[in-house]
C-alpha atoms as a PDB file:
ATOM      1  CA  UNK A   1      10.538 -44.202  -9.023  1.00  0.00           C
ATOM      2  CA  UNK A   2      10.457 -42.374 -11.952  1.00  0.00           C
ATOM      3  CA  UNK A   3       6.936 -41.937 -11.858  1.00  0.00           C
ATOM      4  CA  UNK A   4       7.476 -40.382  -8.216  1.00  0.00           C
ATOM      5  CA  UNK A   5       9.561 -38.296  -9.416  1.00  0.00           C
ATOM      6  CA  UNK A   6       7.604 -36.764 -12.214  1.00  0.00           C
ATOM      7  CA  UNK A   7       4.425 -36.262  -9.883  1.00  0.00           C
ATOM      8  CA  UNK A   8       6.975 -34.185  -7.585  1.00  0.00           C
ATOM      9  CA  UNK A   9       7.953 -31.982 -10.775  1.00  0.00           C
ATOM     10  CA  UNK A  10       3.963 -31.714 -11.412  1.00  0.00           C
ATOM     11  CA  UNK A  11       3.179 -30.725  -7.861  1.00  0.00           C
ATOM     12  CA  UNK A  12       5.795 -28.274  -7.497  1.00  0.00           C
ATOM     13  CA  UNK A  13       4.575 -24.539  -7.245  1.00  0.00           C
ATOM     14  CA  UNK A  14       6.757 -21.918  -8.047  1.00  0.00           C
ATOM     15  CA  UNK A  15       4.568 -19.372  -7.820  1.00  0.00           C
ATOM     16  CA  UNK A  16       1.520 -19.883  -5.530  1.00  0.00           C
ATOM     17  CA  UNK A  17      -0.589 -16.832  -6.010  1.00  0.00           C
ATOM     18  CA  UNK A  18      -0.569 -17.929  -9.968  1.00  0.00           C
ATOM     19  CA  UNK A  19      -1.220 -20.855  -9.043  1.00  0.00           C
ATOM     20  CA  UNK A  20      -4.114 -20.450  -6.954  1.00  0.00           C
ATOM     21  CA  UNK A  21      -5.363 -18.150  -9.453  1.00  0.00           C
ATOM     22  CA  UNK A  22      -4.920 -20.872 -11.767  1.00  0.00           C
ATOM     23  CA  UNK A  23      -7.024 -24.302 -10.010  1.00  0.00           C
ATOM     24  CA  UNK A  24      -9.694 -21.509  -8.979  1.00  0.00           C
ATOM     25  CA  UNK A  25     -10.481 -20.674 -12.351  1.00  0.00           C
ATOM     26  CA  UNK A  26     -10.427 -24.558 -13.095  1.00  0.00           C
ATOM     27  CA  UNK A  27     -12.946 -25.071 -10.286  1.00  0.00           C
ATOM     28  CA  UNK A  28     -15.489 -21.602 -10.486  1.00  0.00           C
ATOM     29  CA  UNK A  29     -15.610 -22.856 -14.273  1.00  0.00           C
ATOM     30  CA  UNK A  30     -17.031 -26.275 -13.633  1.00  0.00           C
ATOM     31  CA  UNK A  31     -18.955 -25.211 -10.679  1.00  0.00           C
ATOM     32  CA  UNK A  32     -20.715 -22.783 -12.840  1.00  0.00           C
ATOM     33  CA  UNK A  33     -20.808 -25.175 -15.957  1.00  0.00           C
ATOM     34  CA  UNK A  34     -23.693 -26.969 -17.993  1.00  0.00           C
ATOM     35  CA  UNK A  35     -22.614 -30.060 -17.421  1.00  0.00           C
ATOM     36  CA  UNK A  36     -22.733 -29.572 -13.025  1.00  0.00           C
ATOM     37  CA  UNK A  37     -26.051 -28.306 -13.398  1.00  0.00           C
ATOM     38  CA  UNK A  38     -26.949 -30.866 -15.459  1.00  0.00           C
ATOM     39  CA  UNK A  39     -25.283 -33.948 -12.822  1.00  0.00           C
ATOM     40  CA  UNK A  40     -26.385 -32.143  -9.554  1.00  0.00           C
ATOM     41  CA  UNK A  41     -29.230 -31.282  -7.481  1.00  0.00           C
ATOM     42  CA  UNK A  42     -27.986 -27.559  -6.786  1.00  0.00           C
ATOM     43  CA  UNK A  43     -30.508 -25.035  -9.368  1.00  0.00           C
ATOM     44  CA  UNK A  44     -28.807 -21.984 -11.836  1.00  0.00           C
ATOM     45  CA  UNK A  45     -29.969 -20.040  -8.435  1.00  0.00           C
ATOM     46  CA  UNK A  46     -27.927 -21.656  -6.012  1.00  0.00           C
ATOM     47  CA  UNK A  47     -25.903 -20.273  -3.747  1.00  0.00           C
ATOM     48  CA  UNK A  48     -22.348 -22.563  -4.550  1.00  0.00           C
ATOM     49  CA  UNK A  49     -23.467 -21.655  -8.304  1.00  0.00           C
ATOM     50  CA  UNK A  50     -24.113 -18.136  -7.921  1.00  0.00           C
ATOM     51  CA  UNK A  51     -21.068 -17.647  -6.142  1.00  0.00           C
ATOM     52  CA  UNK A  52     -18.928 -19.911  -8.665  1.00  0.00           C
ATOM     53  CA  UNK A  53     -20.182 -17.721 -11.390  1.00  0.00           C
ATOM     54  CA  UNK A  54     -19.033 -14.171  -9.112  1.00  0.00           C
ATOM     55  CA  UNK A  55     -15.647 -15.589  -8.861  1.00  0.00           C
ATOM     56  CA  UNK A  56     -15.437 -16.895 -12.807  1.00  0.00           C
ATOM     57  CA  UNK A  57     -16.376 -13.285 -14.072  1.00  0.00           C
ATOM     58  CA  UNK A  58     -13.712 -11.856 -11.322  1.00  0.00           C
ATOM     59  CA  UNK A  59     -15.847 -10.815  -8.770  1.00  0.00           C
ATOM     60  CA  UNK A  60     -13.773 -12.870  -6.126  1.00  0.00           C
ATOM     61  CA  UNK A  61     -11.358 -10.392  -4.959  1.00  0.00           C
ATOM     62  CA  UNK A  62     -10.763  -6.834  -5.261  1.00  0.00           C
ATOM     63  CA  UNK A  63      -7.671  -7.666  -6.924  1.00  0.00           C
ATOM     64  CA  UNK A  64      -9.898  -9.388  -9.565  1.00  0.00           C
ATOM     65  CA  UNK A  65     -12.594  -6.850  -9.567  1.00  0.00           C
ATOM     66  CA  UNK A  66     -10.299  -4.157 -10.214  1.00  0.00           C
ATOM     67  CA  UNK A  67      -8.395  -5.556 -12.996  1.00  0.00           C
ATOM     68  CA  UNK A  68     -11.372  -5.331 -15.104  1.00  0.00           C
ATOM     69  CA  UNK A  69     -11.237  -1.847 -15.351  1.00  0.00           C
ATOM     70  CA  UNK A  70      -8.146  -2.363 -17.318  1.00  0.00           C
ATOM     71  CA  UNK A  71      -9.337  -4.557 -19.849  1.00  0.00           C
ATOM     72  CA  UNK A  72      -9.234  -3.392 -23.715  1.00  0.00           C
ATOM     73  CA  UNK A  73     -12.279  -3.446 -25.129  1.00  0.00           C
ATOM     74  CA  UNK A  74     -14.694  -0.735 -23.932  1.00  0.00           C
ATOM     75  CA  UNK A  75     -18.190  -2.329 -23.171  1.00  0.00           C
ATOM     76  CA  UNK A  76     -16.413  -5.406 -21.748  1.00  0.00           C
ATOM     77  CA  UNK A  77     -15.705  -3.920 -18.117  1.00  0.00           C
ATOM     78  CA  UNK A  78     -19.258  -2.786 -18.005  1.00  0.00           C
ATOM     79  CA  UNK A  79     -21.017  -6.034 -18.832  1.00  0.00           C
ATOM     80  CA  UNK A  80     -19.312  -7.978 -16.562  1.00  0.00           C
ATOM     81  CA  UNK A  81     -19.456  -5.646 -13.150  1.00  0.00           C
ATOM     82  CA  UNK A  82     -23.160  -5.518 -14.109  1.00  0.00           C
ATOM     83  CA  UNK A  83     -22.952  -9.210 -14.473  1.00  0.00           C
ATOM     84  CA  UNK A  84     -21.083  -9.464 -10.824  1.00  0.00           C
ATOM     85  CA  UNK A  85     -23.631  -7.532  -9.246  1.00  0.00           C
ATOM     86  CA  UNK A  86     -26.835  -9.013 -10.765  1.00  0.00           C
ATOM     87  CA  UNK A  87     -25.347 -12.184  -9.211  1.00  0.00           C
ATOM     88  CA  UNK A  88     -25.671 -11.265  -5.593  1.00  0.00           C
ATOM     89  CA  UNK A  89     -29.390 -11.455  -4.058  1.00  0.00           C
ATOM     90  CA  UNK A  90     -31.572  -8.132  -4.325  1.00  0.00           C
ATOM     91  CA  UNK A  91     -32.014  -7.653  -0.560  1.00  0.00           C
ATOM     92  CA  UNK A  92     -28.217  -7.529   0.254  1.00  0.00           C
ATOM     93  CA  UNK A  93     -29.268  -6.547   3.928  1.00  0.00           C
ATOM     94  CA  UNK A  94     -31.172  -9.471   4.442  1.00  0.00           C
ATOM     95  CA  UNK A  95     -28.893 -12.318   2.959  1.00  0.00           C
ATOM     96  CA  UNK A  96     -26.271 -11.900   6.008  1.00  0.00           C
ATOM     97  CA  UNK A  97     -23.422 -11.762   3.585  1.00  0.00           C
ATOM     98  CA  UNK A  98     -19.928 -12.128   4.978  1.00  0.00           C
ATOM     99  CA  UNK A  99     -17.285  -9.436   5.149  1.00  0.00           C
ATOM    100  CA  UNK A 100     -15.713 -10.624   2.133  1.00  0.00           C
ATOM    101  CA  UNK A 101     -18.732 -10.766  -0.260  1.00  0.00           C
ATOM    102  CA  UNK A 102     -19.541  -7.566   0.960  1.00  0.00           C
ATOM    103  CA  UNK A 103     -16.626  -5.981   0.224  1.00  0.00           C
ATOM    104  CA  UNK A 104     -16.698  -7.253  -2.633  1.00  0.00           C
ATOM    105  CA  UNK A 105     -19.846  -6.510  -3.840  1.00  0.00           C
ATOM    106  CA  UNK A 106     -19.517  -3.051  -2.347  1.00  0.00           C
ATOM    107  CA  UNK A 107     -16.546  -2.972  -4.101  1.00  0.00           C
ATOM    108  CA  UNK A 108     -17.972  -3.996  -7.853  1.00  0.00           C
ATOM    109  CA  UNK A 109     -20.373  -1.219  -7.362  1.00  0.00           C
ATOM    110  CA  UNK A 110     -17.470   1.340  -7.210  1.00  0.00           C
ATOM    111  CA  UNK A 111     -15.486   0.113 -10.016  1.00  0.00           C
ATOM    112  CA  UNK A 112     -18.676  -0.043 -12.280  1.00  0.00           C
ATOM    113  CA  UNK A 113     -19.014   3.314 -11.315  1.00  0.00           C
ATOM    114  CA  UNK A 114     -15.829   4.340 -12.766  1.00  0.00           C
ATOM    115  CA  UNK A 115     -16.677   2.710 -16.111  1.00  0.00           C
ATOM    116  CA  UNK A 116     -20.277   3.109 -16.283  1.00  0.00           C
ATOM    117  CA  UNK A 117     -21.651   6.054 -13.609  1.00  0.00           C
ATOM    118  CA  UNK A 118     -24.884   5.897 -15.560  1.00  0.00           C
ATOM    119  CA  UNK A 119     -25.666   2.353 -14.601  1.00  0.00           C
ATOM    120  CA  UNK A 120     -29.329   1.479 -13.764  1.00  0.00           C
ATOM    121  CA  UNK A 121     -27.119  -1.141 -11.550  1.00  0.00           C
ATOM    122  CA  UNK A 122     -25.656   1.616  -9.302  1.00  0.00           C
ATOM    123  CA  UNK A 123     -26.490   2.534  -5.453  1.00  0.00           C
ATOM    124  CA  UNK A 124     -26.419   5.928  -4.133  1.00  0.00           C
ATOM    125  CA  UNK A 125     -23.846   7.358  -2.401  1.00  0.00           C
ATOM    126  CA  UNK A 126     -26.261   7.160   0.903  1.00  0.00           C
ATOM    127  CA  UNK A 127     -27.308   3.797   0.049  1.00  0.00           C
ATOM    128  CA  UNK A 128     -23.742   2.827   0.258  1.00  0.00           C
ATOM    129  CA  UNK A 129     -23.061   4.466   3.493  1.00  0.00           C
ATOM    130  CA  UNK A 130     -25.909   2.210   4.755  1.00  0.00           C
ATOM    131  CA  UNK A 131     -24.901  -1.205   3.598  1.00  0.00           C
ATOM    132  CA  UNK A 132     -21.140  -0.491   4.739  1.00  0.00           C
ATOM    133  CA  UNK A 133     -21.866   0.014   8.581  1.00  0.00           C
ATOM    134  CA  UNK A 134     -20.841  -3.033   9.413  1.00  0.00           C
ATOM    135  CA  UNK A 135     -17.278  -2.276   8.400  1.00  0.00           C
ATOM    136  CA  UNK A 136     -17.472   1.266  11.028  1.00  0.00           C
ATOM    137  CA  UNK A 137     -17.140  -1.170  13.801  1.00  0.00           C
ATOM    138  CA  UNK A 138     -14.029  -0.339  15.908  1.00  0.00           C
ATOM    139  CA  UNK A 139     -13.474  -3.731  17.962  1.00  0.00           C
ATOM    140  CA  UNK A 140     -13.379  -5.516  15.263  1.00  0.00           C
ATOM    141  CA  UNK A 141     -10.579  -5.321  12.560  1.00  0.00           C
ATOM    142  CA  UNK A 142     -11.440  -6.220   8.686  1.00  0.00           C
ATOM    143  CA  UNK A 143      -9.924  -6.825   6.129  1.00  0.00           C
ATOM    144  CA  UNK A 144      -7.539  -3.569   4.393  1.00  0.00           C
ATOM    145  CA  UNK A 145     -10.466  -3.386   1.171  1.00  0.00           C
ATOM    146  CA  UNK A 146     -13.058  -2.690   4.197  1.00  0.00           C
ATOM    147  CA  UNK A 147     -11.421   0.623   4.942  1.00  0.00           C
ATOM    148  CA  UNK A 148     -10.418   1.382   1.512  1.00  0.00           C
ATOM    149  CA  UNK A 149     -13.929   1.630   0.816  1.00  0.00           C
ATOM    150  CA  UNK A 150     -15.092   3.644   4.190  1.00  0.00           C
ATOM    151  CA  UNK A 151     -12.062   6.166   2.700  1.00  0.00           C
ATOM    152  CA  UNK A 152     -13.472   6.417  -0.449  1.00  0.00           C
ATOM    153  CA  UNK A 153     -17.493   6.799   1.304  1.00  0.00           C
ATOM    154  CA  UNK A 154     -16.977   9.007   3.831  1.00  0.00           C
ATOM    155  CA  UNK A 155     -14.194  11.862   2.213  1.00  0.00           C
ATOM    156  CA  UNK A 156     -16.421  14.718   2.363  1.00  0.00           C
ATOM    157  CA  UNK A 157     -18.858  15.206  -0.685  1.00  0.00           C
ATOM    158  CA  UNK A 158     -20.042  18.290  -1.841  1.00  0.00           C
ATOM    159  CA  UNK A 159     -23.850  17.079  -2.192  1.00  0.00           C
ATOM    160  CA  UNK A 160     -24.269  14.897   0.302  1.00  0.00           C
ATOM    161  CA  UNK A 161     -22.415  16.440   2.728  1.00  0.00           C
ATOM    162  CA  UNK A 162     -23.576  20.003   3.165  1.00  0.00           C
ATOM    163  CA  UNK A 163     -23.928  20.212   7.161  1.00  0.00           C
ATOM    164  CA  UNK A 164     -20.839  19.681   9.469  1.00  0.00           C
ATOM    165  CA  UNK A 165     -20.551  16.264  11.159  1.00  0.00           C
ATOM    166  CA  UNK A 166     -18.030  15.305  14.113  1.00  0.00           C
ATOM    167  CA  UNK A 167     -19.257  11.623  13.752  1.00  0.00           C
ATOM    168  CA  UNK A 168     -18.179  11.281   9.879  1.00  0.00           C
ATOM    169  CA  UNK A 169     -15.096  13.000  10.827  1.00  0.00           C
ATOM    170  CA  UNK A 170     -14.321  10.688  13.733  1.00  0.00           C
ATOM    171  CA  UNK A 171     -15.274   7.365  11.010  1.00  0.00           C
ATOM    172  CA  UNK A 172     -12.268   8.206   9.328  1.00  0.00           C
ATOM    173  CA  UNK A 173     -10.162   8.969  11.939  1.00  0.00           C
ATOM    174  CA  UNK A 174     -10.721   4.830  13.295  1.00  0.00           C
ATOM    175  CA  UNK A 175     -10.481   4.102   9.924  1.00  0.00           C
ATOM    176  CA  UNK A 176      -6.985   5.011   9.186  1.00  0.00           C
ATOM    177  CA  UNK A 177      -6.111   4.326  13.000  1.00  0.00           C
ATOM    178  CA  UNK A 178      -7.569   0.738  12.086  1.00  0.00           C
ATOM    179  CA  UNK A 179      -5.765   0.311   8.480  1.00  0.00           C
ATOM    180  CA  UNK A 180      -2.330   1.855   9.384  1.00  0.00           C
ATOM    181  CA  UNK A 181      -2.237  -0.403  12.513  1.00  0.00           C
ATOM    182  CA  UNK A 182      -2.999  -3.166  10.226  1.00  0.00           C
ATOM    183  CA  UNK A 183      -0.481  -2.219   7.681  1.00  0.00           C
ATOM    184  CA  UNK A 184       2.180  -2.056   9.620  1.00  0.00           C
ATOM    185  CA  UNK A 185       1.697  -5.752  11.372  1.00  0.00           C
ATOM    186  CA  UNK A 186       1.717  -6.532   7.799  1.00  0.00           C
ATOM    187  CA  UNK A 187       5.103  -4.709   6.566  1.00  0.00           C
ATOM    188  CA  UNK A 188       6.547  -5.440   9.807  1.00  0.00           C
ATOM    189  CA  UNK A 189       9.432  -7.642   8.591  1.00  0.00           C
ATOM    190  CA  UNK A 190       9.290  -5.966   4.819  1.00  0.00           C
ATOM    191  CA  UNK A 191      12.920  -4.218   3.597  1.00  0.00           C
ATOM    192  CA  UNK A 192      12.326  -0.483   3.335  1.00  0.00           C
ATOM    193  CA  UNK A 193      13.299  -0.916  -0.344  1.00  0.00           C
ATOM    194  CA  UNK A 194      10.149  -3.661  -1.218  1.00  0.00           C
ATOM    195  CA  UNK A 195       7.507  -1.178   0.870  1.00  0.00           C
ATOM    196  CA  UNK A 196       4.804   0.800  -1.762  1.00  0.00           C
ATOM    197  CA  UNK A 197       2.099   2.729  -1.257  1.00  0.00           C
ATOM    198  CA  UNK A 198      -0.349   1.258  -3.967  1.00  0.00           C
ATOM    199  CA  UNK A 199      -2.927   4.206  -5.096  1.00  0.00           C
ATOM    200  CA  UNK A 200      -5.608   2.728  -6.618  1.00  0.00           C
ATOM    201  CA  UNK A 201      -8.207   5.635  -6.802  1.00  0.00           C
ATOM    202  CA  UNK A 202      -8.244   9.522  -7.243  1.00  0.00           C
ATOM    203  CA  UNK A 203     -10.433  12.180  -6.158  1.00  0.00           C
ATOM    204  CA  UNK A 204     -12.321  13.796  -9.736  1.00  0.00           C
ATOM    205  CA  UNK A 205     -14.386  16.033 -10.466  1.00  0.00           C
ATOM    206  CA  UNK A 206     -18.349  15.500  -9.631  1.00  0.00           C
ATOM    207  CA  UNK A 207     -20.365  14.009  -6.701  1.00  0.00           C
ATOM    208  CA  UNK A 208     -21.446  10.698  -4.898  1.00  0.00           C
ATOM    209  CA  UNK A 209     -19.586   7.865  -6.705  1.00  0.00           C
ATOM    210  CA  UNK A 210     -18.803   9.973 -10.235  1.00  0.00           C
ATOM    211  CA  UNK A 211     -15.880  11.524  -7.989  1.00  0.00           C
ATOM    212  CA  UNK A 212     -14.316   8.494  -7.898  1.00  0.00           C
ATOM    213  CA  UNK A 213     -11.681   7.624 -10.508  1.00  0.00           C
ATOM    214  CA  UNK A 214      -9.354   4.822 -10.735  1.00  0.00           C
ATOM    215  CA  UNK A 215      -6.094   4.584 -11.810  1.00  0.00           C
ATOM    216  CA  UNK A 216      -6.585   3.123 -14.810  1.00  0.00           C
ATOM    217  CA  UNK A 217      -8.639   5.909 -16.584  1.00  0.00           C
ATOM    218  CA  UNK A 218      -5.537   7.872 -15.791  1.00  0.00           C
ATOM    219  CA  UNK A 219      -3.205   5.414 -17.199  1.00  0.00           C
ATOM    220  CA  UNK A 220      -4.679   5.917 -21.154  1.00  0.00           C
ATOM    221  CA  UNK A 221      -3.199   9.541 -21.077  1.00  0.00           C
ATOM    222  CA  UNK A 222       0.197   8.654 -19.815  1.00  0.00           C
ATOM    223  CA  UNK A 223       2.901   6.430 -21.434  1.00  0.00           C
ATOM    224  CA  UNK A 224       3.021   3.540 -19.298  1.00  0.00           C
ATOM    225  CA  UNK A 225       2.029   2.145 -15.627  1.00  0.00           C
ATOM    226  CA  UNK A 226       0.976   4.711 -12.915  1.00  0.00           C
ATOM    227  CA  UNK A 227       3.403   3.633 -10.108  1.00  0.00           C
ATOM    228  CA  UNK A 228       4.941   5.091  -6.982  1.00  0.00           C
ATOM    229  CA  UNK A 229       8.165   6.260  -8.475  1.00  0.00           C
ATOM    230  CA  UNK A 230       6.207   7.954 -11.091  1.00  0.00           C
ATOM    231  CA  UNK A 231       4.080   9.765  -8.792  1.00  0.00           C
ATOM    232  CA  UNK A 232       6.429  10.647  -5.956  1.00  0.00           C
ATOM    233  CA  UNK A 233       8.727  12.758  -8.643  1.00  0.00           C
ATOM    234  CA  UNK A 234       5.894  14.549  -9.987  1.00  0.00           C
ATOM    235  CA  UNK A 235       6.752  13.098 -13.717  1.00  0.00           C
ATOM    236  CA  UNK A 236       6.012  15.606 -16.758  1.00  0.00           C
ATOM    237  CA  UNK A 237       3.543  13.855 -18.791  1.00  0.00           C
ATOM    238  CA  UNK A 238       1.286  13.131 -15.585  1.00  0.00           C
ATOM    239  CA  UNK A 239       1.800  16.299 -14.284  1.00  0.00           C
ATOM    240  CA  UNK A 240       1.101  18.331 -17.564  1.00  0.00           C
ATOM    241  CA  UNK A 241      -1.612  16.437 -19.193  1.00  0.00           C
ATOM    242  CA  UNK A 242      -4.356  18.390 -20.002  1.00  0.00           C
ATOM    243  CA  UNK A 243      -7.299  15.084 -19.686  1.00  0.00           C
ATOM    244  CA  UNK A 244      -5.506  14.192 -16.418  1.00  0.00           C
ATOM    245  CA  UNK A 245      -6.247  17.738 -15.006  1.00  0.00           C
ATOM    246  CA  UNK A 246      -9.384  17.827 -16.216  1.00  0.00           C
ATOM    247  CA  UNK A 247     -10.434  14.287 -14.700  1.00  0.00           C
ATOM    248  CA  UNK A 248      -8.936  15.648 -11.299  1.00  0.00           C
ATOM    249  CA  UNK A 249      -9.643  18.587  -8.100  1.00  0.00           C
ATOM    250  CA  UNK A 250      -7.951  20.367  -6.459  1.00  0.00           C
ATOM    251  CA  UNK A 251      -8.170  20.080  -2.891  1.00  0.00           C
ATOM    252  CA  UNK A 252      -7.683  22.897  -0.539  1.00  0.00           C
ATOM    253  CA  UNK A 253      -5.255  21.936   2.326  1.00  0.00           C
ATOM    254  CA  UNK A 254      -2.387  23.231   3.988  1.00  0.00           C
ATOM    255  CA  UNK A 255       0.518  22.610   5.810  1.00  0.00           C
ATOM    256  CA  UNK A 256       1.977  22.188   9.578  1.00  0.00           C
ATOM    257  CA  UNK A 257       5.284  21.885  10.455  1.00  0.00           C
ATOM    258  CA  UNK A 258       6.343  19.729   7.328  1.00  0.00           C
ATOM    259  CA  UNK A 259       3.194  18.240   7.677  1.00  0.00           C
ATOM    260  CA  UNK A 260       0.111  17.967   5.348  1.00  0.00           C
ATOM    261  CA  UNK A 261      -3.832  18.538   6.081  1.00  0.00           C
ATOM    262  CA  UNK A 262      -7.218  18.915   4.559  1.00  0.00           C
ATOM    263  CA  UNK A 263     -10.199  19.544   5.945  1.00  0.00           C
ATOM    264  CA  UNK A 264     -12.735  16.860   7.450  1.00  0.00           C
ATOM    265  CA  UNK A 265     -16.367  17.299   7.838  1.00  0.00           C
ATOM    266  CA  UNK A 266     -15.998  20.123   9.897  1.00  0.00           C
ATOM    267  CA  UNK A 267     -14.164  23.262   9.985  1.00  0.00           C
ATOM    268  CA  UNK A 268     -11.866  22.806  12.635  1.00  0.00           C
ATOM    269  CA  UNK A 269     -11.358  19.176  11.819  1.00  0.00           C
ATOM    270  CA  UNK A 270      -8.391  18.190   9.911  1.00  0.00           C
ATOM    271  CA  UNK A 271      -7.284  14.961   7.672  1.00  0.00           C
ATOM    272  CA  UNK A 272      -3.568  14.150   7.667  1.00  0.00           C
ATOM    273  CA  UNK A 273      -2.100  13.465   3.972  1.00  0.00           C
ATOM    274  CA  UNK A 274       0.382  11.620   3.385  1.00  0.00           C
ATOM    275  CA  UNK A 275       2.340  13.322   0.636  1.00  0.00           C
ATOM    276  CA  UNK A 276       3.955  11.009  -1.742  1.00  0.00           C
ATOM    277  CA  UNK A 277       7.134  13.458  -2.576  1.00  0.00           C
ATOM    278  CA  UNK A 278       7.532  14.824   0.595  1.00  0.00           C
ATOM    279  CA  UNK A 279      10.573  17.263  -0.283  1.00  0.00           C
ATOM    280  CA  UNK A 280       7.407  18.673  -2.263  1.00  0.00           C
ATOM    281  CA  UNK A 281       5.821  20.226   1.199  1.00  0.00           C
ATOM    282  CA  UNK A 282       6.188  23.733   1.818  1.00  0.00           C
ATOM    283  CA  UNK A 283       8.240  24.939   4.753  1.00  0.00           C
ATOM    284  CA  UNK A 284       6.350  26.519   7.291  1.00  0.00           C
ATOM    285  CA  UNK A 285       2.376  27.095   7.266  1.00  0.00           C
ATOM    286  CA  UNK A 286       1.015  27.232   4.005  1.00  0.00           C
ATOM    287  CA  UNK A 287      -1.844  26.776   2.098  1.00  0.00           C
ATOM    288  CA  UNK A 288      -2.028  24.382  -0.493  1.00  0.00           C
ATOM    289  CA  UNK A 289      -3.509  22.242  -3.785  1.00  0.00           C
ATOM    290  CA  UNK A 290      -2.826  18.797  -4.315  1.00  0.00           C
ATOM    291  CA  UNK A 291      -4.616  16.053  -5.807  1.00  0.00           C
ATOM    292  CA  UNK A 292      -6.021  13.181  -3.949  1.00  0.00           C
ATOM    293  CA  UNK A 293      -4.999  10.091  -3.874  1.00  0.00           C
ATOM    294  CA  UNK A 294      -6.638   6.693  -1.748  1.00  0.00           C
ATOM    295  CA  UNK A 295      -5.503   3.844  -0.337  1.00  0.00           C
ATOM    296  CA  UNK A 296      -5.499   0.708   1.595  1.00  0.00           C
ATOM    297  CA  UNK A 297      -3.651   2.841   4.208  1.00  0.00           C
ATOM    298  CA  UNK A 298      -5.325   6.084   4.009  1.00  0.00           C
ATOM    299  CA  UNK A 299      -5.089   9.400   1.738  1.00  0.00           C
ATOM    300  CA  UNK A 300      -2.110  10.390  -0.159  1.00  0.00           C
ATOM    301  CA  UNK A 301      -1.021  13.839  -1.712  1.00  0.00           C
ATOM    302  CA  UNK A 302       0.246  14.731  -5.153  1.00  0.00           C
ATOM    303  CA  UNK A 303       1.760  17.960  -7.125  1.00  0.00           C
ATOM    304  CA  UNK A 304       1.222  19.772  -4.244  1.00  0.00           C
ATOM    305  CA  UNK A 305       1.141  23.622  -4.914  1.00  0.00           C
ATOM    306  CA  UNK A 306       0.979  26.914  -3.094  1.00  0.00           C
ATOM    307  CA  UNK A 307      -2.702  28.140  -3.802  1.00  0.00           C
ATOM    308  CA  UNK A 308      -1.089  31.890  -4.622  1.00  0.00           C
ATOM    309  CA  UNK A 309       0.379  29.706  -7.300  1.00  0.00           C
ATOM    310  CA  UNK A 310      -2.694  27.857  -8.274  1.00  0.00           C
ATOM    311  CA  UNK A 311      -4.793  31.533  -8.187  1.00  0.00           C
ATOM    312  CA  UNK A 312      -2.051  32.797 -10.997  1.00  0.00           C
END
């Protein structure tokens, strides 16, 4: 009885997401071990072992995969996103990857990026637009990290995108239609008080995926996390930090009614931004600067300024 008892205790979980993370670590580590190569038919090239070996360097998730980026030492995040990626077959196109994987591996690419835009490991901006069509699909619904990364692909770039195009304008358009739809079947039954807008990337400086930025290479120049309450009251040492400003753009946009805009692939195309401090919107119709922010949901807006203010 006692012993019943006891095994109850064991099998208890408190916490399930820890310990999930937990028993998968357990199993991608023997999966990927000596000793199962060793005891099994399945080679070092395997799929199950190639795969087991993604998901023990943290390539499993984009939780995972992002959480690199905030590791300590320097070359670490580097070796191991090139690590991730070396992982996954050379002809991604014709392995028939699932949504997942390639969301994942889509989504290693941009984080090594961040750390690393020098990479020999790195696609092109265009290459990426390629390999992600599958996620531009509008009968289908995927997963949020599938139209975090179509946000983060198809803002307009300032190389790539030199001609005006309705049809990259209308990708985003499904894709927030798609993601906010999604977001709120998620949040449905979620207090107001427990909802956050997680921003997990920033529009810098540059072109293809240099302009990307993620939080955490804000994070060194501030004193502590970079979270929502932070952000939405336009806090001192974010706002006035010289290496944040120069990692960041401005982006040109303006305002309607209380509401914020920026300009899509075409001139009389607009974006709508969700602005994180909204008391922080102009009245009326102005013009405006604000940094950009992405999402799971879409685009969000921070230290919004009037551009005669910005000019000065």
């Amino acid at each position: 009885m006692e012993d019943r008892d006891q095994l109850k205790k064991t099998e208890q979980v408190n916490n399930p997401r820890k310990w999930l993370l937990r028993k998968t670590k357990v199993f991608t580590k023997f999966f990927s071990s000596e000793f199962f190569l060793e005891n099994t038919e399945a080679g070092v090239n395997s799929q199950l072992v190639r795969k087991m070996s993604i998901y023990r360097l943290g390539g499993g998730s984009v939780a995972t995969i992002l959480s690199i980026l905030s590791e300590s030492k320097a070359q670490r995040p580097t070796e191991k996103l090139e690590n991730i990626i070396a992982l996954y077959p050379e002809d991604i196109t014709r392995q028939g990857l699932g949504d997942t994987d390639l969301a994942n591996y889509m989504m290693s690419h941009i984080a090594l990026g961040c750390v690393c835009p020098g990479s020999a490991k790195l696609l092109s901006l265009q290459e990426f637009r390629k390999l992600g069509k599958r996620f531009l699909h509008t009968k289908k619904t995927f997963q949020p990290s599938a139209y975090l990364l179509t946000f983060l692909l198809y803002w307009p770039d300032g190389k790539v995108d030199d001609k005006p195009d309705t049809n990259k304008d209308n990708i985003l358009a499904n894709a927030l239609q798609m993601a906010r739809e999604l977001h709120e079947r998620k949040i449905k039954n979620v207090p107001v008080r427990k909802k956050r807008t997680n921003v997990l990337f920033f529009l810098g400086k540059g072109y293809g995926l240099q302009k990307i930025i993620h939080r955490s290479s804000i994070e060194k120049y501030i004193a502590g996390p970079l979270n929502e309450k932070r952000m939405k009251w336009d806090n001192d040492d974010l706002m006035k930090s010289d290496s944040v400003h120069r990692l960041l753009t401005n982006v040109p946009g303006w305002t309607e009614n209380g509401r914020l805009y920026a300009e899509g692939h075409c001139k009389k195309s607009k974006i709508e931004i969700l602005p994180l401090n909204g008391p922080s919107v102009p009245h009326g119709n102005e013009n405006v600067t604000f940094f950009l922010g992405f999402t799971f949901i879409g685009f969000v807006a921070y230290n919004i300024k009037l551009q005669s203010d910005t000019n000065s």
